[in-house]
N, C-alpha and C. Protein backbone atom coordinates (compact mmCIF):
# COMPACT_ATOMS: atom_id res chain seq x y z
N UNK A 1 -14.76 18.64 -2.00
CA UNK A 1 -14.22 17.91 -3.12
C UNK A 1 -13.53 16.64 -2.63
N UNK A 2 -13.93 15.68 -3.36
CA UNK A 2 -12.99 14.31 -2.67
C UNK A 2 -11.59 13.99 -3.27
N UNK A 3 -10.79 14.07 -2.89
CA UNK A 3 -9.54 13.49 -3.82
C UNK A 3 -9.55 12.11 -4.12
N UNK A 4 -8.20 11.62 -4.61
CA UNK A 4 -7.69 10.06 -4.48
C UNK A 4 -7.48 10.03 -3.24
N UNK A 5 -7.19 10.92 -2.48
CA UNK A 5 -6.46 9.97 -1.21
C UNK A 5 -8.05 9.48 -0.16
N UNK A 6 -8.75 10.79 -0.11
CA UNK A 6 -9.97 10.45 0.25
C UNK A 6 -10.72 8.98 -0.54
N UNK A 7 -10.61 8.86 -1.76
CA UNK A 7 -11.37 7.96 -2.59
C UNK A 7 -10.85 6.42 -1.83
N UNK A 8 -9.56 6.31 -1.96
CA UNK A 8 -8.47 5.39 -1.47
C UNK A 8 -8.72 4.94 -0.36
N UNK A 9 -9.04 5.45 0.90
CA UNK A 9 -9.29 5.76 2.53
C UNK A 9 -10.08 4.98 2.12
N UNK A 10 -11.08 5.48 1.82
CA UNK A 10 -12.92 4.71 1.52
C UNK A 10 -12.86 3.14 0.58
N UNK A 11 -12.12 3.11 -0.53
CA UNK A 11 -11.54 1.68 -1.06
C UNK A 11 -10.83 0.67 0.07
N UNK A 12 -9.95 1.23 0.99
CA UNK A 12 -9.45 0.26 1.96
C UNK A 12 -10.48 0.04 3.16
N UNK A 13 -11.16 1.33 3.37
CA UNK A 13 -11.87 0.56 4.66
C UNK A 13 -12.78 -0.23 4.41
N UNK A 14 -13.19 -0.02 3.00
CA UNK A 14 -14.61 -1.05 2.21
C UNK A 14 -13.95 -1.85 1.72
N UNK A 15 -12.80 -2.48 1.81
CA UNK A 15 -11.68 -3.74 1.30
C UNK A 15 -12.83 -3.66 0.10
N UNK A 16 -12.43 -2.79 -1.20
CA UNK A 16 -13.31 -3.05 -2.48
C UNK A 16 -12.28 -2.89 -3.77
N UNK A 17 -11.47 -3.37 -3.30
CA UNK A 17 -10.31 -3.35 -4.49
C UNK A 17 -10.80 -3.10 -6.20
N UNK A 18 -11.88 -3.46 -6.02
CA UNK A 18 -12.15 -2.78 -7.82
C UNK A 18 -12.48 -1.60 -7.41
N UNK A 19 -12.61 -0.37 -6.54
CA UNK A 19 -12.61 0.58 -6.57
C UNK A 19 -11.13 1.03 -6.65
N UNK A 20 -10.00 0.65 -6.46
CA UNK A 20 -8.27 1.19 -6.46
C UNK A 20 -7.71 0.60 -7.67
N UNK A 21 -8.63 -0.10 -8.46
CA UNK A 21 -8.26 0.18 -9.89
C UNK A 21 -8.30 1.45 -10.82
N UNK A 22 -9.54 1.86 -10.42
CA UNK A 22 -9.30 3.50 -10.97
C UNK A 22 -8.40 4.62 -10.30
N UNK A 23 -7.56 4.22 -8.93
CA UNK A 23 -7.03 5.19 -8.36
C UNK A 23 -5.35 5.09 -8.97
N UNK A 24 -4.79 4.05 -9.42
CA UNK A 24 -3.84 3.72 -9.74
C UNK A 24 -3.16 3.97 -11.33
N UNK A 25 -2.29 4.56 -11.03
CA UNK A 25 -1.44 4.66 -12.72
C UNK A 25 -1.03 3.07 -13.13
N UNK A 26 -1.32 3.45 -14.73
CA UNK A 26 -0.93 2.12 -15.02
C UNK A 26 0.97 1.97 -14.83
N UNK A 27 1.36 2.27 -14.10
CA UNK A 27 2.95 1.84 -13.66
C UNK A 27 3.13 2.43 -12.48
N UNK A 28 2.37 2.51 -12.05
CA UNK A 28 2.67 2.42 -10.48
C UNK A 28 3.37 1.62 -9.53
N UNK A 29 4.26 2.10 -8.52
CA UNK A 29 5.30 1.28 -8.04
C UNK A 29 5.13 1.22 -6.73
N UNK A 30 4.98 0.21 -5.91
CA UNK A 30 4.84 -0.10 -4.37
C UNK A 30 6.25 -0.16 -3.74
N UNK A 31 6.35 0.26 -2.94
CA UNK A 31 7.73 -0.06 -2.19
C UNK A 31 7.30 -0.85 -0.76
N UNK A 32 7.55 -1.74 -0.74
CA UNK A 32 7.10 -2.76 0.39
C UNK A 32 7.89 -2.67 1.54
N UNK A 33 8.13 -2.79 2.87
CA UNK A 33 8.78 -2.91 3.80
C UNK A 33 9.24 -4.30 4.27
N UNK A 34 9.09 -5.62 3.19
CA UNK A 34 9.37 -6.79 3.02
C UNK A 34 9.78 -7.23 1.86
N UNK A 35 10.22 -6.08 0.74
CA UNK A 35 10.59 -6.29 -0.64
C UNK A 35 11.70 -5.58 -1.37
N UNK A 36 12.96 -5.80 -1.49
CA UNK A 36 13.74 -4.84 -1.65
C UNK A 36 13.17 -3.97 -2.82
N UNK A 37 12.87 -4.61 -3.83
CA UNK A 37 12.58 -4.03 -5.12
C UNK A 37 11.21 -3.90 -5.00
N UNK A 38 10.57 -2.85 -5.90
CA UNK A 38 9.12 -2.16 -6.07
C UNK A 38 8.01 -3.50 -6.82
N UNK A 39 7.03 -3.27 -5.86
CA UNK A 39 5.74 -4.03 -7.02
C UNK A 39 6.31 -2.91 -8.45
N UNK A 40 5.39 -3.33 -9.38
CA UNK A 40 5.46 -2.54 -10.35
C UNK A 40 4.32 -2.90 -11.18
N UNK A 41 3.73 -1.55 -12.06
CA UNK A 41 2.43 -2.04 -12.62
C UNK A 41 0.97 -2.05 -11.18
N UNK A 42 0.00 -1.73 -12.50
CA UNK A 42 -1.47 -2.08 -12.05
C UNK A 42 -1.94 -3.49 -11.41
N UNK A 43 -1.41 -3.83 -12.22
CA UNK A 43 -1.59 -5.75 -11.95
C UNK A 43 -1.30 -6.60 -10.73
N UNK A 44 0.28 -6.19 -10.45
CA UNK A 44 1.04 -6.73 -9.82
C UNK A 44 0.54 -5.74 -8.70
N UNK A 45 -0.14 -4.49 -8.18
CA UNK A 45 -0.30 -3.91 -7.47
C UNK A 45 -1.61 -4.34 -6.78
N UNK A 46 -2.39 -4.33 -7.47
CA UNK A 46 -3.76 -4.84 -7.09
C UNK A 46 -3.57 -6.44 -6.76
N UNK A 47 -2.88 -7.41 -7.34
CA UNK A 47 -3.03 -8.38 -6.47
C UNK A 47 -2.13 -8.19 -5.62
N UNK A 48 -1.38 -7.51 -5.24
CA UNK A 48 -0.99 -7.22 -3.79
C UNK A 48 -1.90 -6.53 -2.77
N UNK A 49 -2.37 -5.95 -3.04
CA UNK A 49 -4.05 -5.17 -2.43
C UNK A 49 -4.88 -6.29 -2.22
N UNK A 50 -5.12 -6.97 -3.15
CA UNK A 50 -6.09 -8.10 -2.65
C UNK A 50 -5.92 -9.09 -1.64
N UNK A 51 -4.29 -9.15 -1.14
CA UNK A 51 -3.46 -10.06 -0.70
C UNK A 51 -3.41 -9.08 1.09
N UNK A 52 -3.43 -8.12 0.84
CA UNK A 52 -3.22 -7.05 2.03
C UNK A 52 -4.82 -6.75 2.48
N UNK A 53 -5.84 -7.15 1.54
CA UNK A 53 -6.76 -6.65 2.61
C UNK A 53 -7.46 -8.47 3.17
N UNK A 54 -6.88 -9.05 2.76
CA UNK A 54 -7.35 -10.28 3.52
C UNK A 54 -6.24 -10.55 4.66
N UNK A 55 -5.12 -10.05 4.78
CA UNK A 55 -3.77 -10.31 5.71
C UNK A 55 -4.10 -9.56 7.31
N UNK A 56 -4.72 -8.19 6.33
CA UNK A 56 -4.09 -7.54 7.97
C UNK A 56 -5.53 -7.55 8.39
N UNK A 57 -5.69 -7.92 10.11
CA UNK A 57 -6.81 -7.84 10.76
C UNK A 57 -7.32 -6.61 11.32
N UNK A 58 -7.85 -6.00 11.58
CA UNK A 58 -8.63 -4.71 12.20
C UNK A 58 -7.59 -3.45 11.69
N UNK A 59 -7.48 -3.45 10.45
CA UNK A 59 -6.58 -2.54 9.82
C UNK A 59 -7.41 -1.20 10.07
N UNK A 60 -7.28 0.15 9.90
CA UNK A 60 -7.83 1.26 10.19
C UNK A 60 -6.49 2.43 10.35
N UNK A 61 -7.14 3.39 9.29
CA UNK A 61 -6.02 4.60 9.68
C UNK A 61 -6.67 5.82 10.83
N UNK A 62 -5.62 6.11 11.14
CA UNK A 62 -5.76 6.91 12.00
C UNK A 62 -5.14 8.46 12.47
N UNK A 63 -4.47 8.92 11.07
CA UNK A 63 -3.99 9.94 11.00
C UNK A 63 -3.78 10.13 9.42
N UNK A 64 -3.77 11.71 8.67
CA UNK A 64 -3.58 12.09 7.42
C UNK A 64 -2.63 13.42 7.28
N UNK A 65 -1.68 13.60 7.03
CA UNK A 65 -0.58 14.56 6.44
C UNK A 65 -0.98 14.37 4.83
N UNK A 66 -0.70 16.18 4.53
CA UNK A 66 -0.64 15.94 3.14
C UNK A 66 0.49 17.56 2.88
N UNK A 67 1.12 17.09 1.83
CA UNK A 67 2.11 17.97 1.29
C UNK A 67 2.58 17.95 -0.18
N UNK A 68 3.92 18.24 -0.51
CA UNK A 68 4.55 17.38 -1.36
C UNK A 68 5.87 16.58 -0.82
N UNK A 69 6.23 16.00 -1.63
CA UNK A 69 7.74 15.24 -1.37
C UNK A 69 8.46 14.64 -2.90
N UNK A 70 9.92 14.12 -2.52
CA UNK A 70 10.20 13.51 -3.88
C UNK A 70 9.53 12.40 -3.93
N UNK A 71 9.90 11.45 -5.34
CA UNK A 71 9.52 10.36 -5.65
C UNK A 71 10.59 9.61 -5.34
N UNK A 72 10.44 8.18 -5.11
CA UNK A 72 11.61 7.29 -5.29
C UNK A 72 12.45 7.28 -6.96
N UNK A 73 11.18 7.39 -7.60
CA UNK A 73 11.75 6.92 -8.85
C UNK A 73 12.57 7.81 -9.90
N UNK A 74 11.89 8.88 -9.97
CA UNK A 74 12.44 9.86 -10.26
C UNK A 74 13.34 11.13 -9.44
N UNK A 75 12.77 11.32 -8.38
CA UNK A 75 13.01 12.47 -7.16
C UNK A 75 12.46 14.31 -7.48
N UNK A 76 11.17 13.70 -8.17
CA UNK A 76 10.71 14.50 -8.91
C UNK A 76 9.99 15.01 -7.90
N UNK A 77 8.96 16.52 -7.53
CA UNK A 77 8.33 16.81 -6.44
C UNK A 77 6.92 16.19 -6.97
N UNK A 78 6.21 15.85 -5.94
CA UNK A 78 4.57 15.30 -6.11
C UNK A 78 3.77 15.65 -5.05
N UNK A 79 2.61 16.13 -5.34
CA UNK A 79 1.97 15.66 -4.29
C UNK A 79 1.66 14.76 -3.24
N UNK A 80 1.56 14.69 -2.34
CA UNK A 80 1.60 13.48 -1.41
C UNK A 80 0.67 13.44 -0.17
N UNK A 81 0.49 12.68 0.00
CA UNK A 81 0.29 12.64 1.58
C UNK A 81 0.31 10.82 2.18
N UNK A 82 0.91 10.96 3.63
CA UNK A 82 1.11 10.11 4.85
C UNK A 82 -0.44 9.75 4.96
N UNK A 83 -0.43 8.56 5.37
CA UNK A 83 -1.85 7.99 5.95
C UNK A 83 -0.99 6.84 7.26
N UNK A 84 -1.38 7.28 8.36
CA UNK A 84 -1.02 6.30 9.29
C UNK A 84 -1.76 5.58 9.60
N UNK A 85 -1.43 4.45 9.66
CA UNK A 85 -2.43 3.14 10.24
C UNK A 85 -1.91 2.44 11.28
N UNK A 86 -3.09 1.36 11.71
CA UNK A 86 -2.98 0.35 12.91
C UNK A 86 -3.75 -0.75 12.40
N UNK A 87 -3.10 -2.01 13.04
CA UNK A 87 -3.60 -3.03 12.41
C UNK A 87 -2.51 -4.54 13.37
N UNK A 88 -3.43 -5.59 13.32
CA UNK A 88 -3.01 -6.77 13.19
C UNK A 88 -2.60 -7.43 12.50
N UNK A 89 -1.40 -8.57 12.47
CA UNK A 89 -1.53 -9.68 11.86
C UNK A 89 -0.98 -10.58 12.48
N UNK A 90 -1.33 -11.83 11.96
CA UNK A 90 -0.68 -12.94 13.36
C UNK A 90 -0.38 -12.58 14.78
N UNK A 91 -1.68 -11.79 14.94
CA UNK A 91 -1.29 -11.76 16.55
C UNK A 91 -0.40 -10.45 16.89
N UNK A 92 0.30 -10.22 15.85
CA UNK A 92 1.43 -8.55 16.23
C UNK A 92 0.82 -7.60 16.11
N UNK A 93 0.82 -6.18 16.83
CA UNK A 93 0.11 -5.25 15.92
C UNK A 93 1.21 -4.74 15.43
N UNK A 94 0.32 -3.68 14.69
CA UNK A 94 1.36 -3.23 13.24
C UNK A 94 1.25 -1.53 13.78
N UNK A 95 2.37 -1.07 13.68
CA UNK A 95 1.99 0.56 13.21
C UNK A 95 2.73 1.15 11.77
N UNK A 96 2.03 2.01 11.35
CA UNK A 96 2.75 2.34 10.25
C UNK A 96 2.19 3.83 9.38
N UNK A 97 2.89 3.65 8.24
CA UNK A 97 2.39 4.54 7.17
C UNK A 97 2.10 4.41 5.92
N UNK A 98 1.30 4.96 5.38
CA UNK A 98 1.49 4.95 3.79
C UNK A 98 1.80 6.02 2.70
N UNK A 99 2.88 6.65 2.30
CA UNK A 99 3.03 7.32 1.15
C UNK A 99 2.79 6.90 0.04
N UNK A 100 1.52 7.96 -0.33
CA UNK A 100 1.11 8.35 -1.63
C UNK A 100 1.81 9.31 -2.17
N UNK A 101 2.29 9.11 -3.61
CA UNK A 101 2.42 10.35 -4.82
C UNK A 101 1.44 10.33 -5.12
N UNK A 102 0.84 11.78 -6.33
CA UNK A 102 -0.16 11.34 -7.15
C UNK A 102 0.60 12.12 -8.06
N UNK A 103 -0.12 11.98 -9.39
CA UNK A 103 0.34 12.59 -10.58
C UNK A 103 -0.15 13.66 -10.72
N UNK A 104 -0.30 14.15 -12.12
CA UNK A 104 -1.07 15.80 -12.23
C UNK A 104 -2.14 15.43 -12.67
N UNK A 105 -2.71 14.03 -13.00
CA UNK A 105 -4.27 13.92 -13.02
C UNK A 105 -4.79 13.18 -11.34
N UNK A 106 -4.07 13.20 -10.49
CA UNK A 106 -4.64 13.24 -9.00
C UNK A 106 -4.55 11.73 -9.03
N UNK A 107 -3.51 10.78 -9.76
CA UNK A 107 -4.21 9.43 -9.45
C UNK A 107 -2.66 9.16 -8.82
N UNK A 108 -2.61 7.70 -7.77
CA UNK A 108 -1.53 7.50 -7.49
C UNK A 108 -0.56 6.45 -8.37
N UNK A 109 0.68 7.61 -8.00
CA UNK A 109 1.63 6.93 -8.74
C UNK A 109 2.71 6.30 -8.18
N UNK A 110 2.97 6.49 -6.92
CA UNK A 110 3.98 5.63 -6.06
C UNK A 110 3.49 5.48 -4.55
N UNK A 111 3.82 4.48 -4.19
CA UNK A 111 3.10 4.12 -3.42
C UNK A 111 4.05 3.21 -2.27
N UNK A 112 4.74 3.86 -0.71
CA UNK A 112 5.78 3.28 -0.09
C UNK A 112 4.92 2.87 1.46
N UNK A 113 5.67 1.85 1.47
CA UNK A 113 4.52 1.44 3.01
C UNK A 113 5.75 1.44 4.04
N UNK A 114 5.43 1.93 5.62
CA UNK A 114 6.49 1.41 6.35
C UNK A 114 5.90 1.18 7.62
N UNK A 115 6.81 0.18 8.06
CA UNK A 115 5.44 -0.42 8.95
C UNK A 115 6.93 -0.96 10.57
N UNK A 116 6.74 -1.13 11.51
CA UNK A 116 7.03 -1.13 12.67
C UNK A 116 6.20 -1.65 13.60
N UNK A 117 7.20 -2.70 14.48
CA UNK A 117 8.62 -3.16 14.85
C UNK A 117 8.73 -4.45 13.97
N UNK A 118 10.10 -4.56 13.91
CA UNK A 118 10.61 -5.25 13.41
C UNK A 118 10.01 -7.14 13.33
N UNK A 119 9.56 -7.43 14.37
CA UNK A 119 9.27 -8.38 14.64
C UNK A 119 7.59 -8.47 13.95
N UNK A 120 7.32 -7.19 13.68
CA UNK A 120 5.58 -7.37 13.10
C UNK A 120 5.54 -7.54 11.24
N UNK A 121 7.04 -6.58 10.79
CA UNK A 121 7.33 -6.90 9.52
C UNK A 121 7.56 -7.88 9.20
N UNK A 122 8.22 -8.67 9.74
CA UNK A 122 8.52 -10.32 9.49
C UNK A 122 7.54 -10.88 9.73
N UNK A 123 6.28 -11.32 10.62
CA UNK A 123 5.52 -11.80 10.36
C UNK A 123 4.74 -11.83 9.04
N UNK A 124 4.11 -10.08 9.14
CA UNK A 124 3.26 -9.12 8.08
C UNK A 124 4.11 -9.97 6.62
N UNK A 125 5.57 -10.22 6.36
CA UNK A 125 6.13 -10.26 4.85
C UNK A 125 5.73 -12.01 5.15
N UNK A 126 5.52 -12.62 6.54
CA UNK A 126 5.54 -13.75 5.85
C UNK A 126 3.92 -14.20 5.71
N UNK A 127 3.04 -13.43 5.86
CA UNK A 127 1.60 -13.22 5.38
C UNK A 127 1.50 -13.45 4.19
N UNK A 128 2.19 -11.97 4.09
CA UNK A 128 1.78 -11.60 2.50
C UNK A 128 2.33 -12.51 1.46
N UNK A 129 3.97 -12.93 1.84
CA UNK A 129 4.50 -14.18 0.77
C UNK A 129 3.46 -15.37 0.56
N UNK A 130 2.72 -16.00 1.65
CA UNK A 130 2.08 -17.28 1.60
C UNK A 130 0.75 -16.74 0.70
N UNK A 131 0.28 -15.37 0.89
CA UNK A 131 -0.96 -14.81 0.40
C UNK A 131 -0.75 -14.65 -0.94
N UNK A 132 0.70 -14.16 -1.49
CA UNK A 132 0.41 -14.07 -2.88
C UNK A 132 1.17 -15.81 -3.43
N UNK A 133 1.59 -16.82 -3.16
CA UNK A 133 2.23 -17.84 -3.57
C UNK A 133 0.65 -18.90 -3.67
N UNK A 134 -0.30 -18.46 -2.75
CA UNK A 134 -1.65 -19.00 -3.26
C UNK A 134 -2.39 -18.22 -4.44
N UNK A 135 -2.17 -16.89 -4.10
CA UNK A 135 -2.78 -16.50 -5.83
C UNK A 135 -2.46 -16.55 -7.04
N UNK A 136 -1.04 -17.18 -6.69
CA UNK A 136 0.06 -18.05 -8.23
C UNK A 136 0.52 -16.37 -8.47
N UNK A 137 0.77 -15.62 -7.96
CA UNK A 137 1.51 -14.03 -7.98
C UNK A 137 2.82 -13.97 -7.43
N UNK A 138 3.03 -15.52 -7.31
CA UNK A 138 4.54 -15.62 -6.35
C UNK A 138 5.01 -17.18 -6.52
N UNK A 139 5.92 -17.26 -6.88
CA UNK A 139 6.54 -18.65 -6.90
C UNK A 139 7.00 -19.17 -5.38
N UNK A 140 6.52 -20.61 -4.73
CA UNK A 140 6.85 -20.57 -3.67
C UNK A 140 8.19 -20.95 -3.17
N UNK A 141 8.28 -20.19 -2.08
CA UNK A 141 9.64 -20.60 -1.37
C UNK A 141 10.69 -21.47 -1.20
């Protein structure tokens, strides 16, 4: 049986972002490791996806945990699972993770990235700022 998180895996390594339109609640919330406050929404999520799969270079996960955990938003229990990745950008590599919630129809509903060392996040946030301030998804600096 394939889940979302499987479906998701296969949407990022095929950078096919109209496939993680169907994986996403319509209020789904990103927690960025360069954003104090949450993306929020379908919209605002996917052009951040579109913005992240042109940013990071030789992105690829490389490990999967699955359990439950709370939510940020609520602290409600969910399903979940960790996806660890590796990846470039500007030259840094990146290590990190991704927490997924999903809901009780299996789609994701929160969505927290954390990514390490310090010096690769600051690059990685100043990617992604210039990436979404060209897709007019960001007022510039």
């Amino acid at each position: 049986m394939t889940t979302a998180v499987d479906r998701f895996r296969a949407a990022v390594d095929n950078r096919d972002l109209g496939a993680l339109d169907d994986l996403f609640t319509e209020d789904i919330r990103l927690y960025s490791p360069v954003k104090f406050t949450p993306f929020e929404g379908r919209p605002a999520v996917l052009g951040l996806f579109g913005v992240l799969l042109r940013t990071f270079e030789d992105f690829r996960y490389v490990g999967e945990f699955a359990g439950t955990s709370q939510t940020s938003a609520d602290g409600a229990e969910a399903p979940s699972a960790v996806l660890l990745f590796r990846a470039t950008v500007g030259g840094k590599e990146i290590h990190g993770i991704d927490l997924l919630h999903l809901n009780e129809d299996g789609r994701i509903k929160e969505f927290t990235v954390m990514v390490r060392p310090a010096s690769a996040v600051q690059t990685l946030g100043e990617a992604v700022l210039a990436g979404l301030v060209a897709d007019g998804l960001a007022p510039a600096p």
